[in-house]
Protein backbone atom coordinates (compact mmCIF):
# COMPACT_ATOMS: atom_id res chain seq x y z
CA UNK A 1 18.21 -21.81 -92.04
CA UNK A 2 18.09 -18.35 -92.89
CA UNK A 3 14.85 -17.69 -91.13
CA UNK A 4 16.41 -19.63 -88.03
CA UNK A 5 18.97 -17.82 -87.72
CA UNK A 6 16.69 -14.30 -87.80
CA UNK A 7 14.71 -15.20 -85.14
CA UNK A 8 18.01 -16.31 -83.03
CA UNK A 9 18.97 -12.60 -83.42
CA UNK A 10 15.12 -11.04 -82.76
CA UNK A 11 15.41 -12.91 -79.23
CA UNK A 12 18.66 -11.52 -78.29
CA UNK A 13 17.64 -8.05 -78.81
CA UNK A 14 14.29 -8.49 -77.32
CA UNK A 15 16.13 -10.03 -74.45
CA UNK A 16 18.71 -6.84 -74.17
CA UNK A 17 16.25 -4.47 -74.54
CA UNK A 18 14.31 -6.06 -71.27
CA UNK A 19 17.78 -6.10 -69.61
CA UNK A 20 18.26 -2.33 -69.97
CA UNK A 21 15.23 -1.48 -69.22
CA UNK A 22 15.13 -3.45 -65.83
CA UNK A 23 17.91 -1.46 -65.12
CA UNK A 24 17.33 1.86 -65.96
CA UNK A 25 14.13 1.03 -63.63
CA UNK A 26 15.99 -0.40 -60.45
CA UNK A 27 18.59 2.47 -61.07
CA UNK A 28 15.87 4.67 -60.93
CA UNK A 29 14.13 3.33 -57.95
CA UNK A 30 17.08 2.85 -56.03
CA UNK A 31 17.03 6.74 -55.10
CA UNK A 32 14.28 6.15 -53.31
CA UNK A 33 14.71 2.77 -51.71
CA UNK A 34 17.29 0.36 -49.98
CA UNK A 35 16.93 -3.27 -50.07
CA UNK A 36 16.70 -4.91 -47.07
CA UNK A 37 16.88 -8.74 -46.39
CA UNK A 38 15.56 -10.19 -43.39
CA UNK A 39 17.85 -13.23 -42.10
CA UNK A 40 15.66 -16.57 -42.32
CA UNK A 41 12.86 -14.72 -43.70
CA UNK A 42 11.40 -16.73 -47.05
CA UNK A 43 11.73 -13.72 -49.39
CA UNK A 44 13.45 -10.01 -49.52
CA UNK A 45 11.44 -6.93 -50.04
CA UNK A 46 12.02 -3.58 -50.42
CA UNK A 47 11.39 -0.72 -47.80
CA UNK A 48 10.61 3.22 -48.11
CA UNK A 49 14.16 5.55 -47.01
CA UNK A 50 15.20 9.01 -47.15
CA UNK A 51 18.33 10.18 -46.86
CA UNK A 52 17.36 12.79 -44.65
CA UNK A 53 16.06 11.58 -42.05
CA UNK A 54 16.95 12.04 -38.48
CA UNK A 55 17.84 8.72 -37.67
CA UNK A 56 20.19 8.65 -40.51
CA UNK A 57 22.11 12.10 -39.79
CA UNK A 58 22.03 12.12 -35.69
CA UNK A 59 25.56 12.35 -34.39
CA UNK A 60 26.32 12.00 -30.42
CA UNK A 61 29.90 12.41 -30.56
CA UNK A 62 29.49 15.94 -29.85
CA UNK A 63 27.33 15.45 -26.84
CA UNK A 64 29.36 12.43 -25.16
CA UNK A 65 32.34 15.14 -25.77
CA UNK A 66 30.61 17.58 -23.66
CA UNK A 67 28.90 15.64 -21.12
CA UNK A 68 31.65 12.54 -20.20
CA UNK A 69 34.35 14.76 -18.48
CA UNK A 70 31.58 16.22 -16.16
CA UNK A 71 29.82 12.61 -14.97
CA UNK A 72 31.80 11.71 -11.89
CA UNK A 73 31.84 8.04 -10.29
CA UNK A 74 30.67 8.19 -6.79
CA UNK A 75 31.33 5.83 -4.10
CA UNK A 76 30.17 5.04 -0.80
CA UNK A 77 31.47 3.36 2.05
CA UNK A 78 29.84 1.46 4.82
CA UNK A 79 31.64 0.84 8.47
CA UNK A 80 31.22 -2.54 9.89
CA UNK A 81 28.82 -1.83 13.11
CA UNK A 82 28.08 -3.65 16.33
CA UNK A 83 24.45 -3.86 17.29
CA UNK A 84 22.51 -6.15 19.90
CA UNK A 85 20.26 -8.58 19.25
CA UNK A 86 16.84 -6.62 17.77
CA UNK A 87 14.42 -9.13 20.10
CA UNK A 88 16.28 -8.32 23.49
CA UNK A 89 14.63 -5.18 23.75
CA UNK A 90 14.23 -4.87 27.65
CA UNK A 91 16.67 -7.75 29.61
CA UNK A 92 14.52 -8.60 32.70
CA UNK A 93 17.89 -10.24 33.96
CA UNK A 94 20.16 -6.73 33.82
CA UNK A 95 22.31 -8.38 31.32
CA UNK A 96 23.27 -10.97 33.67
CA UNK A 97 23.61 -13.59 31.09
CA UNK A 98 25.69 -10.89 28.77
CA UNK A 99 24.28 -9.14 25.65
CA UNK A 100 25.40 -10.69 22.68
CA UNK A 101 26.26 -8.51 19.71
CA UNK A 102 25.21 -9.17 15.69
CA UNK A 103 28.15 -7.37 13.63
CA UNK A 104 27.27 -6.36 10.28
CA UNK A 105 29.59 -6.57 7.88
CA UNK A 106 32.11 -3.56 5.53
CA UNK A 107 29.90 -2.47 2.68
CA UNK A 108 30.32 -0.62 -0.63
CA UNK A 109 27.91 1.27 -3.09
CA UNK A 110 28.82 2.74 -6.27
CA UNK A 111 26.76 5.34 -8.54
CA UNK A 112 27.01 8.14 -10.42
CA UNK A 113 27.12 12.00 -10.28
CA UNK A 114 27.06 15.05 -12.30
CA UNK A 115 28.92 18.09 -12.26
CA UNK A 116 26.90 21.42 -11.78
CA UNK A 117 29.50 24.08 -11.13
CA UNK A 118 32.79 24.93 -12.24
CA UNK A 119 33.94 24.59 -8.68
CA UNK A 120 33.02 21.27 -7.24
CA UNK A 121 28.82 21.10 -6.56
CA UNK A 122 27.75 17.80 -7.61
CA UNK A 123 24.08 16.68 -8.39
CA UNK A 124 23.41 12.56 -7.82
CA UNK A 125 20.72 10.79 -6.10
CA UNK A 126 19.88 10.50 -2.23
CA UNK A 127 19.51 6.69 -2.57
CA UNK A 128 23.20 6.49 -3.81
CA UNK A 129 24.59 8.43 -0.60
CA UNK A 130 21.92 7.68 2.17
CA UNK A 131 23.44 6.18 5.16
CA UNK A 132 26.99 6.11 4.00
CA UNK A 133 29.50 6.83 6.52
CA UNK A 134 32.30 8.01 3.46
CA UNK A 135 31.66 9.37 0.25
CA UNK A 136 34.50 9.02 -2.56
CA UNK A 137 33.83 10.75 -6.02
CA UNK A 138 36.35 10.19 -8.94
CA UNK A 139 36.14 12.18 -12.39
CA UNK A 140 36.89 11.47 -15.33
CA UNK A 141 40.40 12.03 -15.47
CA UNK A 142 40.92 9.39 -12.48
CA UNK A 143 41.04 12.07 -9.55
CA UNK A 144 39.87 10.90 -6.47
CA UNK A 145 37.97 13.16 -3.77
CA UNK A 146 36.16 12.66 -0.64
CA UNK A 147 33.16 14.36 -0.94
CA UNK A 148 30.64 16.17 1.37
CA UNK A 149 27.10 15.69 1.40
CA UNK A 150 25.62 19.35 1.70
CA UNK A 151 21.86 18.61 1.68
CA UNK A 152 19.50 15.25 0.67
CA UNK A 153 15.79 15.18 0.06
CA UNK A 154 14.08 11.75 0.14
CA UNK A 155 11.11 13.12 -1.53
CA UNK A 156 12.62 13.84 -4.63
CA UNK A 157 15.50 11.35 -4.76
CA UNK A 158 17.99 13.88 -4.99
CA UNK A 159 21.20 14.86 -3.33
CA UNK A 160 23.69 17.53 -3.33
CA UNK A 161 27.74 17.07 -3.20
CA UNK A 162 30.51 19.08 -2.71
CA UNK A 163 34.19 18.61 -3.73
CA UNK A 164 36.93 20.83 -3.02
CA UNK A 165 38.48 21.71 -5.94
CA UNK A 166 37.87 24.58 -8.90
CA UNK A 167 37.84 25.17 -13.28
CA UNK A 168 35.63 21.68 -13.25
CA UNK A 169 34.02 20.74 -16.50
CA UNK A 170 30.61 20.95 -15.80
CA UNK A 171 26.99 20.23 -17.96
CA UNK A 172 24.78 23.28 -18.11
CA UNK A 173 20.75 22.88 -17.16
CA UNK A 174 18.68 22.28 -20.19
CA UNK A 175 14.74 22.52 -19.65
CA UNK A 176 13.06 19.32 -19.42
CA UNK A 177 9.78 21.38 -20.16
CA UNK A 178 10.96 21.04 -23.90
CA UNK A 179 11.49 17.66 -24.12
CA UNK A 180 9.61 15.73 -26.70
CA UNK A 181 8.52 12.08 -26.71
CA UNK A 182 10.55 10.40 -29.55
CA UNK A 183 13.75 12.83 -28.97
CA UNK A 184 17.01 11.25 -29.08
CA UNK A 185 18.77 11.41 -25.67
CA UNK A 186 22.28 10.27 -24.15
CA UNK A 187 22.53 8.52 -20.67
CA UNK A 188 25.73 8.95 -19.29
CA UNK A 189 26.95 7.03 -15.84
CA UNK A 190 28.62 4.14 -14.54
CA UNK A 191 26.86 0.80 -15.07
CA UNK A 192 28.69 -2.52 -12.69
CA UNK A 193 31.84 0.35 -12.44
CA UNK A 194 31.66 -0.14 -16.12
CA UNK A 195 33.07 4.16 -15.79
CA UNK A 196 32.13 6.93 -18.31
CA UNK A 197 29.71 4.59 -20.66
CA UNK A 198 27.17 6.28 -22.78
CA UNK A 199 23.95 4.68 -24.25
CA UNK A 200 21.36 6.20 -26.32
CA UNK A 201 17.71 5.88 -26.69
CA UNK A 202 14.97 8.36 -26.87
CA UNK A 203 12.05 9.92 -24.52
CA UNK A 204 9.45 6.87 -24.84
CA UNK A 205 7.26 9.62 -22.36
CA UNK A 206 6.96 12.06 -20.07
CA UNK A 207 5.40 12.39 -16.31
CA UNK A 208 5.58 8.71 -15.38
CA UNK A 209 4.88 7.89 -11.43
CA UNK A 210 6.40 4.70 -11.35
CA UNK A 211 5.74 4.13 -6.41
CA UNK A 212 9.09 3.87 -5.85
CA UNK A 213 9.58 6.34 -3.49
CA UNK A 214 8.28 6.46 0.26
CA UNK A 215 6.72 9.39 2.02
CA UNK A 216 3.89 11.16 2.13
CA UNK A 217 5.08 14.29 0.29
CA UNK A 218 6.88 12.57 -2.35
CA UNK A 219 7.23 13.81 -6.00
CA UNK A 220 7.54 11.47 -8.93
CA UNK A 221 7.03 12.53 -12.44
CA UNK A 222 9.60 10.96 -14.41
CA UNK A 223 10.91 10.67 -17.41
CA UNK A 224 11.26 7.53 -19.43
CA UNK A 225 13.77 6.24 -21.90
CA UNK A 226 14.95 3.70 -23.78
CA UNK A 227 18.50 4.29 -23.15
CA UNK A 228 19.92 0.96 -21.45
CA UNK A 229 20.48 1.96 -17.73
CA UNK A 230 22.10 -0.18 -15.42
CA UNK A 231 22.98 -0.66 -11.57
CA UNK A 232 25.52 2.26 -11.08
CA UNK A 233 24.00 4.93 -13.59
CA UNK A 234 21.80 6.57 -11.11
CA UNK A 235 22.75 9.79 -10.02
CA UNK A 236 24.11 10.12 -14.04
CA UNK A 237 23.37 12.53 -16.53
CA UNK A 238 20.30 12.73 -19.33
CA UNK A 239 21.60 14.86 -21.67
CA UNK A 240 20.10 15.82 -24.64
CA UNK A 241 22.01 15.93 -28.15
CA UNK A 242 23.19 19.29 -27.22
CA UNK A 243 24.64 18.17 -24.62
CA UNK A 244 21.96 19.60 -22.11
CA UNK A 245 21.35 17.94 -19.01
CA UNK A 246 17.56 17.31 -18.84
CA UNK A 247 17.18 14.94 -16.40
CA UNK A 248 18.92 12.45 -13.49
CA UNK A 249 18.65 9.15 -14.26
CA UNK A 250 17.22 7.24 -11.09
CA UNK A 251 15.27 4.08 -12.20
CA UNK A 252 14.75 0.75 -14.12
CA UNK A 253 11.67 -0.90 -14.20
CA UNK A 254 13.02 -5.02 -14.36
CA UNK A 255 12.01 -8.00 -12.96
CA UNK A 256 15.40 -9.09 -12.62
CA UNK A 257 17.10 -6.16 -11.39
CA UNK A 258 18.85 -4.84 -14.79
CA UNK A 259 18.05 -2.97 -17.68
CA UNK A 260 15.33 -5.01 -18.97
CA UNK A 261 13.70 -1.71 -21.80
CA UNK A 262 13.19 0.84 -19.89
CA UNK A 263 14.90 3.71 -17.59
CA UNK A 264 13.47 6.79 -15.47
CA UNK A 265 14.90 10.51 -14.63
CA UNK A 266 14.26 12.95 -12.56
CA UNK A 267 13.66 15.84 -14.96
CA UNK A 268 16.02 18.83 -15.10
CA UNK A 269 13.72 21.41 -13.71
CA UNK A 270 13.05 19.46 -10.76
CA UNK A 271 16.80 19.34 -10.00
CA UNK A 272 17.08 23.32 -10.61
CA UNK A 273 14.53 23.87 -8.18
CA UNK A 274 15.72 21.47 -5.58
CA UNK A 275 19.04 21.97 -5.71
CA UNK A 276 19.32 25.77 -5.80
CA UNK A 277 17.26 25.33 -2.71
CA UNK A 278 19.92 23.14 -0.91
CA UNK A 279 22.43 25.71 -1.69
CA UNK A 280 20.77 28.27 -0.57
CA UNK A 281 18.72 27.40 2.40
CA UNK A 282 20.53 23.74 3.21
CA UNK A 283 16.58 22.62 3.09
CA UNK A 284 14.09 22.23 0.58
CA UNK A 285 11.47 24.74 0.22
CA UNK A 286 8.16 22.68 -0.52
CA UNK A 287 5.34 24.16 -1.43
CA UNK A 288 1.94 22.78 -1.65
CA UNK A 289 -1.55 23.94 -3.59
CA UNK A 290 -3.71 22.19 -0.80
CA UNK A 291 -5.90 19.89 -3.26
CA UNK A 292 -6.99 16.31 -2.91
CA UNK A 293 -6.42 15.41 -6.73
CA UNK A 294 -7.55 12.39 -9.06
CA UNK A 295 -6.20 11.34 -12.53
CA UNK A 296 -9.07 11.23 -14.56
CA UNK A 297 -10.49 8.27 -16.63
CA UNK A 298 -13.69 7.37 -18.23
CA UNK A 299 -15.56 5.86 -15.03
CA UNK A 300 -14.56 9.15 -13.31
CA UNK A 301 -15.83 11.35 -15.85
CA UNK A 302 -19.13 9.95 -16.13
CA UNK A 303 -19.65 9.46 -12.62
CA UNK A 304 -18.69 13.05 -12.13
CA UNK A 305 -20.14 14.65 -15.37
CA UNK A 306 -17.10 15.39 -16.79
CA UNK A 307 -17.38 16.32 -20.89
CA UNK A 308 -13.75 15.99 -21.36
CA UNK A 309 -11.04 13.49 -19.77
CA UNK A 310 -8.68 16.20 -20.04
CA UNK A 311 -6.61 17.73 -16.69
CA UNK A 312 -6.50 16.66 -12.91
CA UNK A 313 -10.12 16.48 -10.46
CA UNK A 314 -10.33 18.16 -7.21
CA UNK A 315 -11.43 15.78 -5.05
CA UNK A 316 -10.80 17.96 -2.22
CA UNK A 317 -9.12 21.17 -0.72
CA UNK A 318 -7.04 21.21 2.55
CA UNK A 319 -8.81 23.73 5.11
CA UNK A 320 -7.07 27.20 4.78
CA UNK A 321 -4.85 25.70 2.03
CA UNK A 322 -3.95 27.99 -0.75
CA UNK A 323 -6.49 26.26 -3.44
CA UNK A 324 -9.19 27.09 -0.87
CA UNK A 325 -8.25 30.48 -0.42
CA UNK A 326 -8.19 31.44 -3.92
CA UNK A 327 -12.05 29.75 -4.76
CA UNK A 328 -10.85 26.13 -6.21
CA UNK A 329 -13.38 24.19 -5.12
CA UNK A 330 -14.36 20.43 -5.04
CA UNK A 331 -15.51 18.97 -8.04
CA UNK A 332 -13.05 21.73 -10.46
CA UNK A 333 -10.90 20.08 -13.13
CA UNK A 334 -7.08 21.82 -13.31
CA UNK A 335 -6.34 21.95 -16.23
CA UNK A 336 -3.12 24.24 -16.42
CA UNK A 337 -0.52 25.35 -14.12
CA UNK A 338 0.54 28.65 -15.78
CA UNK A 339 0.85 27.87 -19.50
CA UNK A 340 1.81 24.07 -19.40
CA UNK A 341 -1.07 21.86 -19.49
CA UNK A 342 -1.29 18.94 -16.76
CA UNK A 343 -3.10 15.86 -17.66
CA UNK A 344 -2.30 13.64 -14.53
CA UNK A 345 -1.89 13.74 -10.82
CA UNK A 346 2.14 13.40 -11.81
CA UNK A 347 1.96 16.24 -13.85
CA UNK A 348 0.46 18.67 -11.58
CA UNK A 349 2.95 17.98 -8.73
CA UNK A 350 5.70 18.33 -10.96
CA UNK A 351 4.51 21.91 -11.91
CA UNK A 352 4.24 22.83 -8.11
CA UNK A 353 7.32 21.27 -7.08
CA UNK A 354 9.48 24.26 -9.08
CA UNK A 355 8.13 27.08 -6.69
CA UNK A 356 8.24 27.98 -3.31
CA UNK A 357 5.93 28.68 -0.01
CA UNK A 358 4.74 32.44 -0.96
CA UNK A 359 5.06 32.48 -4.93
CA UNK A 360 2.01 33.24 -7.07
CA UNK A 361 0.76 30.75 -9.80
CA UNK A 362 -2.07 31.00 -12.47
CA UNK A 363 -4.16 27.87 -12.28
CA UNK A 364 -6.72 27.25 -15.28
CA UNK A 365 -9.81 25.21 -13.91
CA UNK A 366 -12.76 24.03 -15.75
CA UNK A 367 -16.15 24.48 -13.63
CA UNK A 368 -18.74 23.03 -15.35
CA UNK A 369 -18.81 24.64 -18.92
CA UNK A 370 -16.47 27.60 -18.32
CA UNK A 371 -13.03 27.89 -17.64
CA UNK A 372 -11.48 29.98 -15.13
CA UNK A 373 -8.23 31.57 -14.12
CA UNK A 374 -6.95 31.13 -10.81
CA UNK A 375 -3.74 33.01 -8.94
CA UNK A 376 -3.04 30.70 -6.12
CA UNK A 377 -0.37 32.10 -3.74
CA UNK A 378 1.33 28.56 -2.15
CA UNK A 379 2.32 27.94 1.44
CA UNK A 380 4.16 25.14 2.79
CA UNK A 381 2.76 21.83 4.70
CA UNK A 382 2.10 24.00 7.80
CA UNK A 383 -0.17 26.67 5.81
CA UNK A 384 2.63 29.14 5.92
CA UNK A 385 4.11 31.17 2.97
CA UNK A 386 7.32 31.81 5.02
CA UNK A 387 10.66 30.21 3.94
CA UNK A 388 12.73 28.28 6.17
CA UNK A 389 16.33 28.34 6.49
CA UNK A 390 17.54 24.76 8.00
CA UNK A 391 17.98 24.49 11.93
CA UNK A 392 20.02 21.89 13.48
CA UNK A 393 18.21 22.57 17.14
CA UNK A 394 14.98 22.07 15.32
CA UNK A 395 15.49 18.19 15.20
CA UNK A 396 16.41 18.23 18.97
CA UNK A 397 13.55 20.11 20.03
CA UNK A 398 11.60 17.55 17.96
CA UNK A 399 13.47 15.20 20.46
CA UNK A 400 12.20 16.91 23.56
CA UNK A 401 15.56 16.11 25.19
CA UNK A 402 18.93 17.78 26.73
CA UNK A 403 22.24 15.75 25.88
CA UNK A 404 26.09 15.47 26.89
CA UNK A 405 28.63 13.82 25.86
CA UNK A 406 29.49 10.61 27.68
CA UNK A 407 32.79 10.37 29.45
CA UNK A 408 35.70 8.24 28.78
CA UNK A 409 35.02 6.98 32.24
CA UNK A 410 31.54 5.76 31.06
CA UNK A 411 32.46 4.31 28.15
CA UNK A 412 34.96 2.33 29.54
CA UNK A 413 32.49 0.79 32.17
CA UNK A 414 29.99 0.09 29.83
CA UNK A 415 32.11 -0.84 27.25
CA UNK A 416 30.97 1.27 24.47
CA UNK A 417 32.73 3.84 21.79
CA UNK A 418 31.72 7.44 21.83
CA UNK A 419 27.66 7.87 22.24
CA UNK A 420 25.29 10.92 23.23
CA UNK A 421 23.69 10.77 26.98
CA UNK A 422 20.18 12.05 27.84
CA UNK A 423 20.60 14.13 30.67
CA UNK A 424 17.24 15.93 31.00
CA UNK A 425 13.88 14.67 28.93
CA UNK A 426 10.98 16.70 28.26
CA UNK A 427 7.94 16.15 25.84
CA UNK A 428 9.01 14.97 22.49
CA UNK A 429 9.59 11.52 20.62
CA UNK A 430 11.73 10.26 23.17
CA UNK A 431 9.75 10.26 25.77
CA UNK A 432 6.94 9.14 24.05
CA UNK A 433 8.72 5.96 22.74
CA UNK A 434 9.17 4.93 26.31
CA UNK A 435 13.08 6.53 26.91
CA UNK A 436 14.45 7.21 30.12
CA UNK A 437 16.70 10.06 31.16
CA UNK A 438 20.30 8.22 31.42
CA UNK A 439 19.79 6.54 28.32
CA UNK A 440 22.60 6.26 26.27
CA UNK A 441 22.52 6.74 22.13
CA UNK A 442 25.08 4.81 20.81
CA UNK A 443 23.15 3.68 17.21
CA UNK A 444 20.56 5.02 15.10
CA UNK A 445 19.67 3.61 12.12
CA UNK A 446 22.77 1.20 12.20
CA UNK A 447 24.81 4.81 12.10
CA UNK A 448 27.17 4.84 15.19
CA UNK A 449 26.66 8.18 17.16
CA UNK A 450 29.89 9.34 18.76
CA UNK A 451 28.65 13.18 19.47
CA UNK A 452 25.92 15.24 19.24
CA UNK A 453 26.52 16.34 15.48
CA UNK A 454 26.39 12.46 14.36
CA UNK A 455 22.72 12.43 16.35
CA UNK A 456 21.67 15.34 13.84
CA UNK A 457 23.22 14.26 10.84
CA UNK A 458 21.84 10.83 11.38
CA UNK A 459 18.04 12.26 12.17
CA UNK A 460 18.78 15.41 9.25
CA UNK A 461 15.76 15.47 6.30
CA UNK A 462 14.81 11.77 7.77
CA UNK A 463 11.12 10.41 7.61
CA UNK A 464 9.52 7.29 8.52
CA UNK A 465 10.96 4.93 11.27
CA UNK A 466 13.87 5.58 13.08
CA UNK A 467 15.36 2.88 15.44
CA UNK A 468 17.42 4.15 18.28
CA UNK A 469 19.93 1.53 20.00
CA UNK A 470 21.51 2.08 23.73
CA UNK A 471 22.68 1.44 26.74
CA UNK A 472 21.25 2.54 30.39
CA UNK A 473 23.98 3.50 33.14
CA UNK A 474 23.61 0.30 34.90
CA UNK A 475 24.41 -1.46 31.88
CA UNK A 476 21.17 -2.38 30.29
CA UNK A 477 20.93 -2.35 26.79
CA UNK A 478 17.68 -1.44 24.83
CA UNK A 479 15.70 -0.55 21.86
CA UNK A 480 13.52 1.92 20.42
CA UNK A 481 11.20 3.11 17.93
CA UNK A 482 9.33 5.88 16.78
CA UNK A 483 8.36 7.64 13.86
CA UNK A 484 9.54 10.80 12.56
């Protein structure tokens, strides 16, 4: 019994002193790791954590703080317009048998813009505000403003607005240049007039050309996040956790039209450079190295020779360009544009795009085995290194055509509201699209034309096709086309 009872007693300690010491080993581990169970899964396990990690300590308060007051809901405002039927071109019968009208209908678009200046400049995107015929922006604190669009350039996305007011919050420039893949970032905007929301995400990477712009000269070297992004956020901020702006948000890439995992920006030093030019030359000054350029993969490299699939191939230079000028030559790998390296096509343009017709650059080639520097001085599309201030009577000499305005008498004949008549015609795009002096511009682009400043605002930074619509003094109504 006695014996029994002893080895009773042995098991209990035995059996406390494995308790304590499973213990004082899972209190010790537990410093190091967190237990995580997995819903469904068949069995827990543990997982590797530190305490002092990024992840764990990141705090966005402070940049949502800074950068919600300055994001700014913009929108836009389309008039109902009358416009004839687009197959009745030329009416053999002299509208005997009347012209009937198609009327498109009121619209509305809503986006997003960010506050640059204390006293009212506001960056968004061109898509946002192209074509509108009224542009509302409301901040923050529920103020409303109609806005004015100072200058647009299709080639970069990007627009410039002006409100009239002063002591605006506003988010300072950050430099995009910086950036790191895998940095936290915060997209600020307003997703389906959901206003001031904020998501977060990081840079998933950097110079992405994702074709969604048209035009020959346009620049696309994005930025990509995670950050959700919705219909409404473009023209919204990219701020860093600092609450630097370091890029416009622009893009999704979805199959269904919303966020579906990833977003795109126009990066921050883009919109310096584009901007500043807007304010102070109303245009953008574009200038251009004058290369024919490849990205460069493994077919290319061995077709061409090339030891290292590093940097952007000449495949060409533009006759009197400035890469021809300085010795770049066919066949040359660019590897650098000043001290950032470029490893795509994206890449290089991006560099370019922040300087103008007449600066100098340092461009590091590889020819062959050696590497060379290069100080390319840049000109703009027409081989010039002169800067151009905009000109209004620069699109009508493109025209080729003298105007008036049309009478009250005339429009009441012809039944029409406001329109621009072209008295006197000359060489130009008119004339070559088959006008005839008397014709009447009364719609271009689905933009009624009332006066001579709506034909230039309408026609002002456009490329691409332009459709003008009309009527002749006798009453016939017509269309044309041409490119511009």
């Amino acid at each position: 019994m006695l014996k029994s009872f002893k080895n009773y007693v042995a098991i209990l300690l035995i059996a406390g002193v494995a308790g304590f010491a499973g213990a004082g080993i899972f209190k010790y581990t537990e410093k190091k790791e967190s237990y995580v169970h997995y819903v469904g899964a068949p069995a827990a396990h543990f997982t590797n954590f530190s305490s002092s990690s990024p992840e764990a300590s990141m705090d966005f308060v402070q940049a949502a703080d800074i950068t919600v007051p300055a994001v700014v809901h913009v929108k836009t405002e389309y008039a109902a317009k009358s416009y004839n039927n687009p197959f009745q071109f030329n009416d053999p019968w002299g509208g005997l048998f009347g012209n009937p009208n198609i009327k498109s209908q009121p619209g509305e678009g809503s986006g997003s813009g960010v506050i640059i200046t204390d006293d009212g400049y506001i960056a968004t995107n061109n898509h946002v505000i192209e074509d509108a015929d009224k542009v509302n922006v409301t901040l923050n604190d529920k103020r409303t403003y109609t806005a004015k669009v100072i200058g647009r350039d299709p080639n970069t996305d990007l627009a410039l607005l002006k409100i009239d007011e002063k002591g605006l919050p506003f988010i300072a420039y950050g430099n995009s240049d910086n950036v790191k893949v895998g940095q936290w970032v915060l997209a600020v905007g307003n997703p389906f007039n959901l206003t001031s929301t904020v998501t977060a995400g990081i840079i998933s990477a950097k110079g992405r050309n994702i074709n969604i712009l048209g035009g020959d000269h346009k620049i696309e070297s994005y930025l990509q996040t995670d950050a959700a992004v919705n219909p409404g956020n473009s023209g919204g901020a990219l701020v860093n956790t600092k609450g630097e702006l370091v890029g416009i948000n622009s893009a999704i890439e979805s199959n269904t039209g919303s966020y579906a995992g990833y977003s795109f920006a126009i990066p921050v030093n883009i919109v310096k450079k584009v901007i500043g030019d807007l304010l102070e030359y109303g245009t953008v000054q574009r200038a251009f190295i004058g290369i024919n350029i490849r990205d460069i993969d493994s077919k290319l490299a061995d077709e061409k020779g090339i030891k290292n699939i590093k940097g952007v191939y000449v495949d060409g230079c533009t006759p009197g360009g400035s890469a021809e000028e300085a010795g770049i030559e066919k066949g040359d790998v660019v590897t650098k544009v000043g001290n950032v390296s470029v490893n795509s096509s994206s890449e290089l343009q991006e560099q370019v795009s922040r300087f103008r017709p007449g600066d100098k650059i340092n461009v590091t080639i590889e020819r062959g085995d050696k590497e060379k520097d290069i100080t390319v001085v840049l000109k703009n599309k027409n081989n010039k290194t002169d800067l151009v201030k905009e000109d209004k009577k620069e699109i009508v000499s493109l025209l080729g055509a003298d105007f008036t305005q049309v009478t009250d008498e005339e429009q009441s004949k012809l039944g029409i509201s406001g329109g621009v008549k072209i008295d006197k015609l000359e060489s130009g795009k008119l004339r070559a699209a088959g006008i005839r002096e008397g014709f009447i511009i009364t719609i271009i682009d689905k933009k009624q034309i009332n006066n001579m400043d709506d034909l230039v605002n309408a026609l002002d930074h456009k490329s691409g096709g332009v459709l003008i619509e009309g009527v002749y003094p006798n009453g016939t109504r017509a269309y044309y086309a041409f490119g511009l």
